[in-house]
Protein backbone atom coordinates (compact mmCIF):
# COMPACT_ATOMS: atom_id res chain seq x y z
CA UNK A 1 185.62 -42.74 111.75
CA UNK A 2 185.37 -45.11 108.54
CA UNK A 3 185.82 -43.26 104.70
CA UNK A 4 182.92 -43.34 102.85
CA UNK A 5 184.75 -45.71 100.72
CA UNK A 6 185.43 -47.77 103.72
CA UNK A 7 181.61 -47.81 104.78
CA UNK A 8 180.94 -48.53 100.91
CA UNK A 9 183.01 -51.35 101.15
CA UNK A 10 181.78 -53.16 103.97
CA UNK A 11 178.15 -53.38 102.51
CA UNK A 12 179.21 -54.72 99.69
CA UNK A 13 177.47 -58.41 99.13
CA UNK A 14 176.25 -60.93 97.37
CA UNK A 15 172.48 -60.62 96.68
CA UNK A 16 171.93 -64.04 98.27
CA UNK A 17 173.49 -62.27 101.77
CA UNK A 18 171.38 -58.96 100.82
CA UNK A 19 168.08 -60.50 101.11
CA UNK A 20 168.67 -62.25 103.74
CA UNK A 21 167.38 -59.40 105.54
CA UNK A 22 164.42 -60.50 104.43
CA UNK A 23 162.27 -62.39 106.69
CA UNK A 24 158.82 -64.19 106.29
CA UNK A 25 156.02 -61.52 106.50
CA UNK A 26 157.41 -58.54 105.28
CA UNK A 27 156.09 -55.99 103.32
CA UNK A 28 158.55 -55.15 100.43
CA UNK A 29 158.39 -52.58 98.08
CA UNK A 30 160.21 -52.72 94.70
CA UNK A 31 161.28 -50.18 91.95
CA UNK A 32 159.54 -49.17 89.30
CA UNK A 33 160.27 -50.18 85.46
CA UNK A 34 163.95 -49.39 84.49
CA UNK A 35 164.95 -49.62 88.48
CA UNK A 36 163.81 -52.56 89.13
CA UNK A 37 166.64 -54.64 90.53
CA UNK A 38 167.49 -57.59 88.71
CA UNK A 39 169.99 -59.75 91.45
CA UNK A 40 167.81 -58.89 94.09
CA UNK A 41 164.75 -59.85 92.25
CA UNK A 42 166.41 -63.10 91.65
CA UNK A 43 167.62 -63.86 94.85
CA UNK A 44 164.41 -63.28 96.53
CA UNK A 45 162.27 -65.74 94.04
CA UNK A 46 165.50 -68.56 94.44
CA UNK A 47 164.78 -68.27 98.53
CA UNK A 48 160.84 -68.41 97.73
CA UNK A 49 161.10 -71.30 95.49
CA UNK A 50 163.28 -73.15 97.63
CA UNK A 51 161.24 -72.74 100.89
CA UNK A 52 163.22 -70.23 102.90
CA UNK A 53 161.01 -67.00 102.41
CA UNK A 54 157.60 -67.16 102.69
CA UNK A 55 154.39 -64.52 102.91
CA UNK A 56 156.28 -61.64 101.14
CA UNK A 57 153.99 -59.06 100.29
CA UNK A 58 154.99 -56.58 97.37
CA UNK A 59 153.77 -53.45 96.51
CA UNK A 60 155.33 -51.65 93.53
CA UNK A 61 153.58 -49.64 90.28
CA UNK A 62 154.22 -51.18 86.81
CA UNK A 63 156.58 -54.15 86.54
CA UNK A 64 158.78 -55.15 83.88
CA UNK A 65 160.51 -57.65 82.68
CA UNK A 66 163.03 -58.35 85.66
CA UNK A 67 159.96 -59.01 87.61
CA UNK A 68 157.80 -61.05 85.16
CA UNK A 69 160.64 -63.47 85.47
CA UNK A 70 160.75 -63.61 88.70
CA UNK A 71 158.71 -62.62 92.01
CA UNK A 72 155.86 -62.62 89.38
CA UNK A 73 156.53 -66.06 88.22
CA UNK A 74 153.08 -67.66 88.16
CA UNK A 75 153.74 -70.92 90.70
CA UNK A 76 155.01 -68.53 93.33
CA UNK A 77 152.14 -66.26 93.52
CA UNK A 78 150.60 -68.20 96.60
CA UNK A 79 153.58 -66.79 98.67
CA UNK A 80 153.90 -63.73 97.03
CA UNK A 81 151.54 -61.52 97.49
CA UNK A 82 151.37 -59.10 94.85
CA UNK A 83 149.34 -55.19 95.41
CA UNK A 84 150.27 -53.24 92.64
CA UNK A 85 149.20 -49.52 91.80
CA UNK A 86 149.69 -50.35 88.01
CA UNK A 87 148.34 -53.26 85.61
CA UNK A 88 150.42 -53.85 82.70
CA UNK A 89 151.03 -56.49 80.21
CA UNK A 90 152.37 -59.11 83.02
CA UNK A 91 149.93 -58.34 85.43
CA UNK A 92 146.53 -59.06 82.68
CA UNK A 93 148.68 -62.23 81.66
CA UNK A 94 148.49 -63.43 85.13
CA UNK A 95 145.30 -62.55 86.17
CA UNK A 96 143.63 -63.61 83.01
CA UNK A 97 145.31 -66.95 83.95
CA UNK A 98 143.94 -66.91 87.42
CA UNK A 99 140.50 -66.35 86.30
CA UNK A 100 140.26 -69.23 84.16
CA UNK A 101 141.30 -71.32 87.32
CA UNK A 102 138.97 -69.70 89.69
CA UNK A 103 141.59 -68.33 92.03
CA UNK A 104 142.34 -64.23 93.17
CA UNK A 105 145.70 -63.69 93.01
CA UNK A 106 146.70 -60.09 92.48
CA UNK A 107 145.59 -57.59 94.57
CA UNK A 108 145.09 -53.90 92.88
CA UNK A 109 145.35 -50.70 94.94
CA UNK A 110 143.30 -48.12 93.29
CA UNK A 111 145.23 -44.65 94.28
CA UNK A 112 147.03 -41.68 92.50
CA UNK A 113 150.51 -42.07 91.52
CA UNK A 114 151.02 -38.57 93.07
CA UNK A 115 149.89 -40.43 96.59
CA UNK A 116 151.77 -43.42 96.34
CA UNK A 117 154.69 -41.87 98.20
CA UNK A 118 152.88 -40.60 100.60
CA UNK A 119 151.44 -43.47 101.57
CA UNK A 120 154.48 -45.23 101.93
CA UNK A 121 155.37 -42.69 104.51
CA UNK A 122 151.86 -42.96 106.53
CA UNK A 123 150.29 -45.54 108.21
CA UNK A 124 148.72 -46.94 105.74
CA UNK A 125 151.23 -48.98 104.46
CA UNK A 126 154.07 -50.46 106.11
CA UNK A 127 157.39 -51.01 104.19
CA UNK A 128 159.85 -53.28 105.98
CA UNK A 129 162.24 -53.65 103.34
CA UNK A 130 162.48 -51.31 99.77
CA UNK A 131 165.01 -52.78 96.79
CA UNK A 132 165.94 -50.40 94.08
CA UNK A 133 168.72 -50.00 91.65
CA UNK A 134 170.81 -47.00 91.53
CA UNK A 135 173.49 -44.90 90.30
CA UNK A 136 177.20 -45.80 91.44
CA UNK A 137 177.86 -43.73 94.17
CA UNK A 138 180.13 -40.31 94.42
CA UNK A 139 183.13 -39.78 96.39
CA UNK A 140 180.66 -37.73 98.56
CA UNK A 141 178.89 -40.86 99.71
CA UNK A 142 175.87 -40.08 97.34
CA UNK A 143 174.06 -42.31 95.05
CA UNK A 144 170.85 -40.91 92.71
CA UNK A 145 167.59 -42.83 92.11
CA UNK A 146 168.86 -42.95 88.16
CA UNK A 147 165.48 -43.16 85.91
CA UNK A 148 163.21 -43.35 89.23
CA UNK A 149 162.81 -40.86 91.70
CA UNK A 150 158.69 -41.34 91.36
CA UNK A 151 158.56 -43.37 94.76
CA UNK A 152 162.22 -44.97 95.48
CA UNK A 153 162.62 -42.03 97.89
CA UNK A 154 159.54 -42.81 99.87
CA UNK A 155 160.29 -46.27 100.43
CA UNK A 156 163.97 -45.90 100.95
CA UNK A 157 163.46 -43.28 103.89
CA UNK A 158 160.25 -45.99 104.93
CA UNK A 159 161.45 -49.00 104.98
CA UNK A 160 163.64 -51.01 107.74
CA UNK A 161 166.17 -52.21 105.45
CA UNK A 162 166.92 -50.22 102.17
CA UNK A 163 169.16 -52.98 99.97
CA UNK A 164 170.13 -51.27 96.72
CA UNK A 165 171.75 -52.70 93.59
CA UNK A 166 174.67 -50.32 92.03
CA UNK A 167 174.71 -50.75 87.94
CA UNK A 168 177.58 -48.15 86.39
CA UNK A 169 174.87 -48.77 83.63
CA UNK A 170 172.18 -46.38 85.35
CA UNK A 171 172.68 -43.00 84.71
CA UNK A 172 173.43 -40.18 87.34
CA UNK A 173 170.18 -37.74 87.51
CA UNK A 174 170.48 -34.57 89.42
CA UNK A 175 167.37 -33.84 90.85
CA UNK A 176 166.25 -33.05 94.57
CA UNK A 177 166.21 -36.22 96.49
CA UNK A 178 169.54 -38.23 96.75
CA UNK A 179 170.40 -41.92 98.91
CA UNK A 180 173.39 -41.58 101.17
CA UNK A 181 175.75 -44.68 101.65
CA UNK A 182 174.48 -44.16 105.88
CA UNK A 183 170.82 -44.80 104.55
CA UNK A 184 171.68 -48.44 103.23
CA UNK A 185 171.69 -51.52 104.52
CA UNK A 186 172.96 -53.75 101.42
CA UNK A 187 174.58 -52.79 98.47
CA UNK A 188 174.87 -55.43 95.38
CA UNK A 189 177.44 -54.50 92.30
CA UNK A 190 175.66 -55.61 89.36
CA UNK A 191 176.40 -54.54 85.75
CA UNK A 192 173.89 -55.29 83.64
CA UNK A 193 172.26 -53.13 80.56
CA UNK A 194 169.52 -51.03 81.36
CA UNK A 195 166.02 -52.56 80.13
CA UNK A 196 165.06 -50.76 77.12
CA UNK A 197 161.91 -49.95 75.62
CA UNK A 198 160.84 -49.76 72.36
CA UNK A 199 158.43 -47.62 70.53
CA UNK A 200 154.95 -48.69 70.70
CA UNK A 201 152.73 -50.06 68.10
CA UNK A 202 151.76 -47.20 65.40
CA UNK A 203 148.03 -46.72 65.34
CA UNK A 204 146.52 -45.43 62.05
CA UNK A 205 144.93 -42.56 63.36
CA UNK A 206 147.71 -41.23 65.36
CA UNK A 207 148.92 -38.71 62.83
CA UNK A 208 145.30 -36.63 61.93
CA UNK A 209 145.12 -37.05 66.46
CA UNK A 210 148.26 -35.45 66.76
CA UNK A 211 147.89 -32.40 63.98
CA UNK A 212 144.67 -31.47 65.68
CA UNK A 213 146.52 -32.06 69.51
CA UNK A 214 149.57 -29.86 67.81
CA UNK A 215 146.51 -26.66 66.98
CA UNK A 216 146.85 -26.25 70.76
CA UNK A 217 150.21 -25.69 71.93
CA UNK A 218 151.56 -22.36 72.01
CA UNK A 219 154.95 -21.35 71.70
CA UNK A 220 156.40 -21.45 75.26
CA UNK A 221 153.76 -23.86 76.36
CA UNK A 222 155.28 -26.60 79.39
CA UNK A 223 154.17 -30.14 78.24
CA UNK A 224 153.14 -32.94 80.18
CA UNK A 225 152.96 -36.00 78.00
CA UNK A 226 151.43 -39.74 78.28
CA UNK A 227 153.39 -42.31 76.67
CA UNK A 228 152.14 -44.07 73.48
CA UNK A 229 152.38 -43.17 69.39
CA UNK A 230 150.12 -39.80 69.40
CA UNK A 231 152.10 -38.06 72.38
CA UNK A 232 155.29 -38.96 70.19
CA UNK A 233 153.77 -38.18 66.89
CA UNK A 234 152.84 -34.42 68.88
CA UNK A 235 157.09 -34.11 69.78
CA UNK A 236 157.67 -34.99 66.50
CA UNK A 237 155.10 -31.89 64.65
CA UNK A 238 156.50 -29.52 67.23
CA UNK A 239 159.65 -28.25 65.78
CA UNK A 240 158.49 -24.90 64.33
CA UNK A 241 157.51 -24.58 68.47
CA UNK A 242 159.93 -21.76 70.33
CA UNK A 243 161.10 -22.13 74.11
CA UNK A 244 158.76 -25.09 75.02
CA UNK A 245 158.95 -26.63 78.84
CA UNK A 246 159.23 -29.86 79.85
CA UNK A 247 157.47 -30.76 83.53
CA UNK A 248 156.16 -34.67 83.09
CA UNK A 249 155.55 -37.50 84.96
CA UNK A 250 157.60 -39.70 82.28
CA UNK A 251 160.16 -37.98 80.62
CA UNK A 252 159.68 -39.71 77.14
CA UNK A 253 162.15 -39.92 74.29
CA UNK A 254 160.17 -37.48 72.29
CA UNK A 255 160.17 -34.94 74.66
CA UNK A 256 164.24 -35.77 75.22
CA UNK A 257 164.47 -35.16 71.25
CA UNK A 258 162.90 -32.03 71.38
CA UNK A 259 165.43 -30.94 74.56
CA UNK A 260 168.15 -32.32 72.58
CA UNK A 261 167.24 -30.02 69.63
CA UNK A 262 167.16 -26.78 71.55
CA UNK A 263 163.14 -26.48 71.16
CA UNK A 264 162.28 -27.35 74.73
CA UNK A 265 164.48 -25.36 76.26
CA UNK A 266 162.49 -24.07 79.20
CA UNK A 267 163.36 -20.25 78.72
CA UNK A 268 159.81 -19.17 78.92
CA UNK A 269 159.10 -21.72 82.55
CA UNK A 270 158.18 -19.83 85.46
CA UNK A 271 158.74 -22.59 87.69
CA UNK A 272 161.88 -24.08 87.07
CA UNK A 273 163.45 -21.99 84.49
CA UNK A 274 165.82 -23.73 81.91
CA UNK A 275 165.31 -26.83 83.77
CA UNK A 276 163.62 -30.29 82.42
CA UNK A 277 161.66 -31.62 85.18
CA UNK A 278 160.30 -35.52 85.55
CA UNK A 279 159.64 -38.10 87.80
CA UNK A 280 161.05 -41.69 85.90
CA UNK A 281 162.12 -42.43 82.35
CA UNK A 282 162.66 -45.24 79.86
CA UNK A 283 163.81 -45.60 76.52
CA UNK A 284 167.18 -47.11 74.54
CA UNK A 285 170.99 -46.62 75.13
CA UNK A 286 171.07 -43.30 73.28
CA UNK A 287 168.63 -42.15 75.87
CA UNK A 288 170.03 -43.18 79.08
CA UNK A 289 173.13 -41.98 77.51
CA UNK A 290 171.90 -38.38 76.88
CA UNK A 291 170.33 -38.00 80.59
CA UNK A 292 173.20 -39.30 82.39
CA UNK A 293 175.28 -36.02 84.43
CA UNK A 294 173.69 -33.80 82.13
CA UNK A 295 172.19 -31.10 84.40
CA UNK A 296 168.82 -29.95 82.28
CA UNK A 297 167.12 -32.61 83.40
CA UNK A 298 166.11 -32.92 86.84
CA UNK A 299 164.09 -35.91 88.59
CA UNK A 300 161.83 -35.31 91.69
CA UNK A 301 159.70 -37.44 93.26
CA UNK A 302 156.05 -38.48 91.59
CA UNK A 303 154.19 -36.65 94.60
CA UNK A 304 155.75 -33.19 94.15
CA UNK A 305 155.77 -33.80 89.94
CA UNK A 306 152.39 -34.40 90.38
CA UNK A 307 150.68 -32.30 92.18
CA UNK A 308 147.93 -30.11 91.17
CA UNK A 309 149.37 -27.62 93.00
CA UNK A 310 152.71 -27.54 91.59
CA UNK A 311 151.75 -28.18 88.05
CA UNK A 312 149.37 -25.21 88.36
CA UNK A 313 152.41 -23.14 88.84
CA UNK A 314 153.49 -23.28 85.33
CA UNK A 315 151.83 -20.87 82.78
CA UNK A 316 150.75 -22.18 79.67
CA UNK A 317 150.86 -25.90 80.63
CA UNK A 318 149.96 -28.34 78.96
CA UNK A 319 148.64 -31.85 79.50
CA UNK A 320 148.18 -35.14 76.80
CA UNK A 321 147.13 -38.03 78.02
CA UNK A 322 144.76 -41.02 76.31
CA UNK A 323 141.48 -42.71 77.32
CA UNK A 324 140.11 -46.40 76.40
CA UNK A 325 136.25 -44.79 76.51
CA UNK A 326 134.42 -41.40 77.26
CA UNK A 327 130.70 -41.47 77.80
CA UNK A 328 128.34 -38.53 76.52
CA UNK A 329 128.59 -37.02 79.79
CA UNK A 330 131.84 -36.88 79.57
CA UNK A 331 133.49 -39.45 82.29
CA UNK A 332 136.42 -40.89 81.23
CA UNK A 333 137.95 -44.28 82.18
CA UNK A 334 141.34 -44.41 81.07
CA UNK A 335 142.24 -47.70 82.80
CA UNK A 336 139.43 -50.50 82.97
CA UNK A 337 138.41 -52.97 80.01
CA UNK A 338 136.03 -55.77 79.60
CA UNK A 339 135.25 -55.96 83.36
CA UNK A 340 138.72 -56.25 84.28
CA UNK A 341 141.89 -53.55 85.54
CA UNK A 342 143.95 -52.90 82.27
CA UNK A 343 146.07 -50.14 83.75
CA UNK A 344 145.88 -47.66 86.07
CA UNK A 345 144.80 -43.87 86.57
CA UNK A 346 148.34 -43.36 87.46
CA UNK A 347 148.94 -39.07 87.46
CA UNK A 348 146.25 -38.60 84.58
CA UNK A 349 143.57 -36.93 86.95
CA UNK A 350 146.30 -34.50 88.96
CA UNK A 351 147.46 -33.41 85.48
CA UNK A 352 143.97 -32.91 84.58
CA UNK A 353 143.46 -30.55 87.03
CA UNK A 354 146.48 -29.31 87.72
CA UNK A 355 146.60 -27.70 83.74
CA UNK A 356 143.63 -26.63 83.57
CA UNK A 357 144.23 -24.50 87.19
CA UNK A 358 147.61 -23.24 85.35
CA UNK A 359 147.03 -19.45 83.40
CA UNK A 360 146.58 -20.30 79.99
CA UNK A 361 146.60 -24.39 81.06
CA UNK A 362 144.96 -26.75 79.17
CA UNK A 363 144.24 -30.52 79.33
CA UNK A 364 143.65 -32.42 76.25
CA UNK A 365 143.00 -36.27 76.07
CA UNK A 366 143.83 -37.60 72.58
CA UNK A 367 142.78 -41.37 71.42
CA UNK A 368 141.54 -42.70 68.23
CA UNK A 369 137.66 -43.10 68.04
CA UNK A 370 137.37 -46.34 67.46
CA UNK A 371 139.09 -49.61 68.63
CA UNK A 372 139.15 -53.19 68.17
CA UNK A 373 140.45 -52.82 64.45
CA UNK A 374 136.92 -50.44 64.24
CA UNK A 375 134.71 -52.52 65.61
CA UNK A 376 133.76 -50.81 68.76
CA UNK A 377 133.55 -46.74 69.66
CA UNK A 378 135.35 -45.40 72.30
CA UNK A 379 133.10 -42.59 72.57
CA UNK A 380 129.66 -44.77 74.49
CA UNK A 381 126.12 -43.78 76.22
CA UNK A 382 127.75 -44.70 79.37
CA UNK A 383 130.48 -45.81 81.60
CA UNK A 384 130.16 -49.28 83.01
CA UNK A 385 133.55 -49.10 84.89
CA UNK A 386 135.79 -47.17 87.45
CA UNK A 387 135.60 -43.27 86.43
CA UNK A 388 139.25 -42.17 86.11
CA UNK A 389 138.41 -38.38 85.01
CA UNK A 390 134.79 -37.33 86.72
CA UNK A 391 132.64 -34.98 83.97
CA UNK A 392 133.38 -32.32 86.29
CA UNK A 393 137.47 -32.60 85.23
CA UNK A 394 137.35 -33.33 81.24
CA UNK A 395 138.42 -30.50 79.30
CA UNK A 396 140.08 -31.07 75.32
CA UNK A 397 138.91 -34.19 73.67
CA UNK A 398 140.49 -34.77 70.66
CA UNK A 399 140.10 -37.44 68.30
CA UNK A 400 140.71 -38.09 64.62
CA UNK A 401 137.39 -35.78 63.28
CA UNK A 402 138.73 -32.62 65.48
CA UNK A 403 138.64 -31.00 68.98
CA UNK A 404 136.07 -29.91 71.37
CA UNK A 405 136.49 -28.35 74.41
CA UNK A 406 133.88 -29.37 77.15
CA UNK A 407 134.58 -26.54 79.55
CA UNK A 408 131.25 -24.68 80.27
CA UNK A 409 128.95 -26.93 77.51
CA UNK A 410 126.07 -27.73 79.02
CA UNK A 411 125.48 -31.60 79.41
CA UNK A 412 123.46 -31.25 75.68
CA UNK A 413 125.99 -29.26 74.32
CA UNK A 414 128.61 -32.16 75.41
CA UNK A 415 126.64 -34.87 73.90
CA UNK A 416 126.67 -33.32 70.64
CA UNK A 417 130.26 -32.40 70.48
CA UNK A 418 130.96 -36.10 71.78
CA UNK A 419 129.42 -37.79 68.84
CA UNK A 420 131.22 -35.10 66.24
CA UNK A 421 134.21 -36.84 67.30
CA UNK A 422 132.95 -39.87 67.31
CA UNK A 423 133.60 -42.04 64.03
CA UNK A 424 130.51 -41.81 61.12
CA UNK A 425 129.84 -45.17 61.37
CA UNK A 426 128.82 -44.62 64.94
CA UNK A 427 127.46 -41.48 65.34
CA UNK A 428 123.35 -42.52 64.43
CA UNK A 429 123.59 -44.70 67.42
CA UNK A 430 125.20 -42.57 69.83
CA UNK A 431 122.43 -39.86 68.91
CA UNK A 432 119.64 -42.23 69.61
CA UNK A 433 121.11 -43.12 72.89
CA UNK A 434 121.69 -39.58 73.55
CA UNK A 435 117.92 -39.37 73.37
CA UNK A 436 117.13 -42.03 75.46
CA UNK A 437 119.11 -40.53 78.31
CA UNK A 438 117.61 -37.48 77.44
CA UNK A 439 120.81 -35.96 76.54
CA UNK A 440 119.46 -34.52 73.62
C-alpha cells in the first residue's frame, strides 16, 4: 500500500494536466474569495481561449480578483457560463457592460448562502468538477479548506473530480470538515500570497451608527457581524465589553482584534464554549497570520454556521448586518439597486431569524439614512425590488438619529418610528406618503 506521501506525490501536476479533467459541458464549481485558485483559474481560461474547452458552466458565490482576470474575462463569457449566488464589483462591471450591448450574460441564482451547500449535494445542481485552494497537507494525509469552509466541502464531496491547489501561504484552520489526499483527483503546488483585502471606504455616519448599534450589546453577547465600516467601527467601541462570542458567517478583522485582545473570548458561549466559530475569512498578512494553527478559531461549513437553528442555540446573540433601503412597512432589500442585482441576501435573513429565536437574541440592521452623497433616503414608501428581510423578520433598525425596535409595533407604529430615523430633510415626505398608504 502507497505512503500518503507516496499517493501525494503522484498527483502532483501541472495545472495545464489538472484541468484536463475538464471536459466540454461540465458544471464546475469554484472557491469562494481568498480560495479561489489562481493556476487553475488560469489554466482553464488559456484552454477556453484557445478552443479546447468549451460550455463550462460555473457556479461559485462572490469572485475576486483571480477570477475577474480570468474565467470572468469579458470575451469569454459566451463559453463560460457564469450562475453566481453573489454580485460584487466584477459581476455589476460585466453586466452593466452587457446591458449596454443588449446581450444576458450572467445568470444569478437567488438562494441562501446557508443552502448553497446543500444544493450542491441534491439534485438540483450537478457539480462535475470543484477547484479550491487549500492548506498544505499533514503527514496524516489531511489538508483544511484554509479561509473557506462555507461551501468547498459540499462541492469537494459532489463533484467527479476534486483538483485542489496547495499554497504553504493559506493558513491551517481547525474546524469540522477536512479533504483527505484519497478525496483528490489533482493537486497543483502553487505559492502565491494570499489576496488581501483592505478596509472599506469610511462613511460619515458610521461612527453616531455604531455608538447607537454599541447601546445593544451586552457583556457576554455572541456577535454575528456583516462586513463594511459600521460593523468595524462596533469591534472597535467594544473594548469595555467582557467575555463576548464570536459565531459569524465572515470572521472579520475586527472581530479577530477583539479575540486577539482577550475581549471575545467565548467564556460566556453555550454552544461552543471558548471557541471562535466562522464559515470564510479575509483580510491582510497579519490576519491570515494570526488564524493559521491557532485552535480558537474554528471554520464549519456556511449551512451549519448558518442555520437558524444553530444560531438560535447561542444566548444573547447578536446579529449586524446593513440594508440599501427599508420601506415603512418595514421590508428590507439588502441586495437590489436601480433595477439591477447589486449583491446578494447571502446569510442576512437566517441570522435574522436565527437571533432573534436565540434567549436574549437580537437582530439589528445598521446603515446610514441617506445615500448618494444625501441625495436619496434609504428609508422609502415602498419596495420596488426583491424583499431580502419580509416585515414579518425586521427587528433593530438603527441609523444615525437612533434605534427602534419593530417587534410588536403595529404597522402605524412602524411608520412613525421609520421616518424618526429617517434623515430631517426627508422626513415631511415620508409622512405624506405614509398617509397616502394609509399608514398613518
Amino acid at each position: 500500500m502507497a505512503s500518503i506521501r507516496e499517493e501525494y506525490r503522484s498527483k502532483c501536476c501541472s495545472a495545464d494536466e489538472a484541468v484536463s479533467r475538464i471536459r466540454n459541458g461540465d458544471h464546475v464549481v469554484k472557491a469562494m474569495a481568498v480560495a479561489e485558485p489562481p493556476a487553475l483559474l488560469e489554466a482553464i481560461a488559456r484552454r477556453v481561449e484557445e478552443g479546447t474547452l468549451d460550455d463550462l458552466h460555473f457556479y461559485y458565490y462572490h469572485a475576486m480578483d483571480h477570477a475577474a482576470r480570468t474565467i470572468l474575462r469579458y470575451e469569454l463569457l459566451d463559453r463560460i457560463h457564469i450562475k453566481c449566488g453573489f454580485f460584487h464589483t466584477t459581476e455589476r462591471r460585466i453586466a452593466k457592460r452587457a446591458l449596454e450591448e443588449g446581450r444576458k450574460i450572467l445568470e444569478f441564482i437567488p438562494n441562501s448562502f446557508s443552502e448553497f451547500p446543500r444544493l450542491l449535494r441534491s439534485s438540483e445542481l450537478h457539480v462535475d468538477v470543484a477547484i479550491l485552494t487549500v492548506s498544505p497537507m499533514d503527514r496524516f494525509g489531511y489538508f483544511t479548506f484554509g479561509t473557506n469552509h462555507d461551501y468547498g466541502p459540499a462541492a469537494a464531496r459532489a463533484a467527479r473530480a476534486v483538483l485542489v491547489e496547495v499554497n504553504p501561504n493559506m493558513p491551517r484552520i481547525n474546524g469540522r470538515t477536512l479533504l483527505h489526499i484519497s478525496e483528490v483527483d489533482a493537486v497543483v503546488e502553487n505559492e502565491t500570497p494570499l489576496l488581501e483585502v483592505p478596509d472599506g471606504k469610511i462613511l460619515p455616519e458610521a461612527e453616531d451608527i455604531a455608538a447607537h448599534v454599541v447601546d445593544l450589546i451586552p457583556d457576554g453577547a455572541t456577535l454575528q457581524m456583516g462586513v463594511g465600516c459600521i460593523p468595524d467601527f462596533v469591534c472597535r467601541m467594544l473594548e469595555d465589553r467582557r467575555d463576548l462570542g464570536i459565531h459569524s458567517e465572515c470572521l472579520t478583522p475586527g472581530l479577530v482584534e477583539l479575540a486577539r485582545k482577550g475581549i471575545a473570548n467565548g467564556a460566556r458561549k453555550n454552544l461552543h464554549p471558548r471557541k471562535a466559530i466562522f464559515s470564510f475569512t479575509w483580510g491582510d498578512r497579519k490576519h491570515y497570520d494570526y488564524l493559521d494553527d491557532n485552535l480558537y478559531f474554528e471554520a464549519h461549513p456556511a449551512d451549519y454556521v448558518i442555520s437558524p437553528e444553530v444560531v438560535a442555540r447561542n444566548d444573547d446573540f447578536i446579529s449586524i448586518n446593513s440594508a440599501i433601503e427599508i420601506d415603512l412597512y418595514g421590508q428590507v432589500n439588502a441586495e437590489f439597486l436601480n433595477n439591477h442585482q447589486y449583491s446578494a441576501t447571502g446569510g442576512q435573513l437566517d441570522f435574522v431569524r436565527g437571533a432573534q429565536r436565540s434567549k436574549g437574541g437580537k437582530s439589528i440592521l445598521a446603515f446610514p439614512s441617506t445615500a448618494a452623497g444625501g441625495k436619496a433616503s434609504r428609508i422609502v414608501p415602498q419596495l420596488k425590488g426583491p424583499v431580502t428581510d419580509t416585515r414579518l423578520d425586521t427587528q433593530w433598525i438603527v441609523t444615525e438619529f437612533g434605534a427602534a425596535n419593530l417587534k410588536g409595533k403595529s404597522s402605524t407604529e412602524r411608520a412613525k418610528a421609520l421616518i424618526s430615523l429617517a434623515h430631517p430633510s426627508f422626513r415631511e415626505e415620508l409622512a405624506s406618503e405614509a398617509k397616502r398608504l394609509y399608514l398613518i
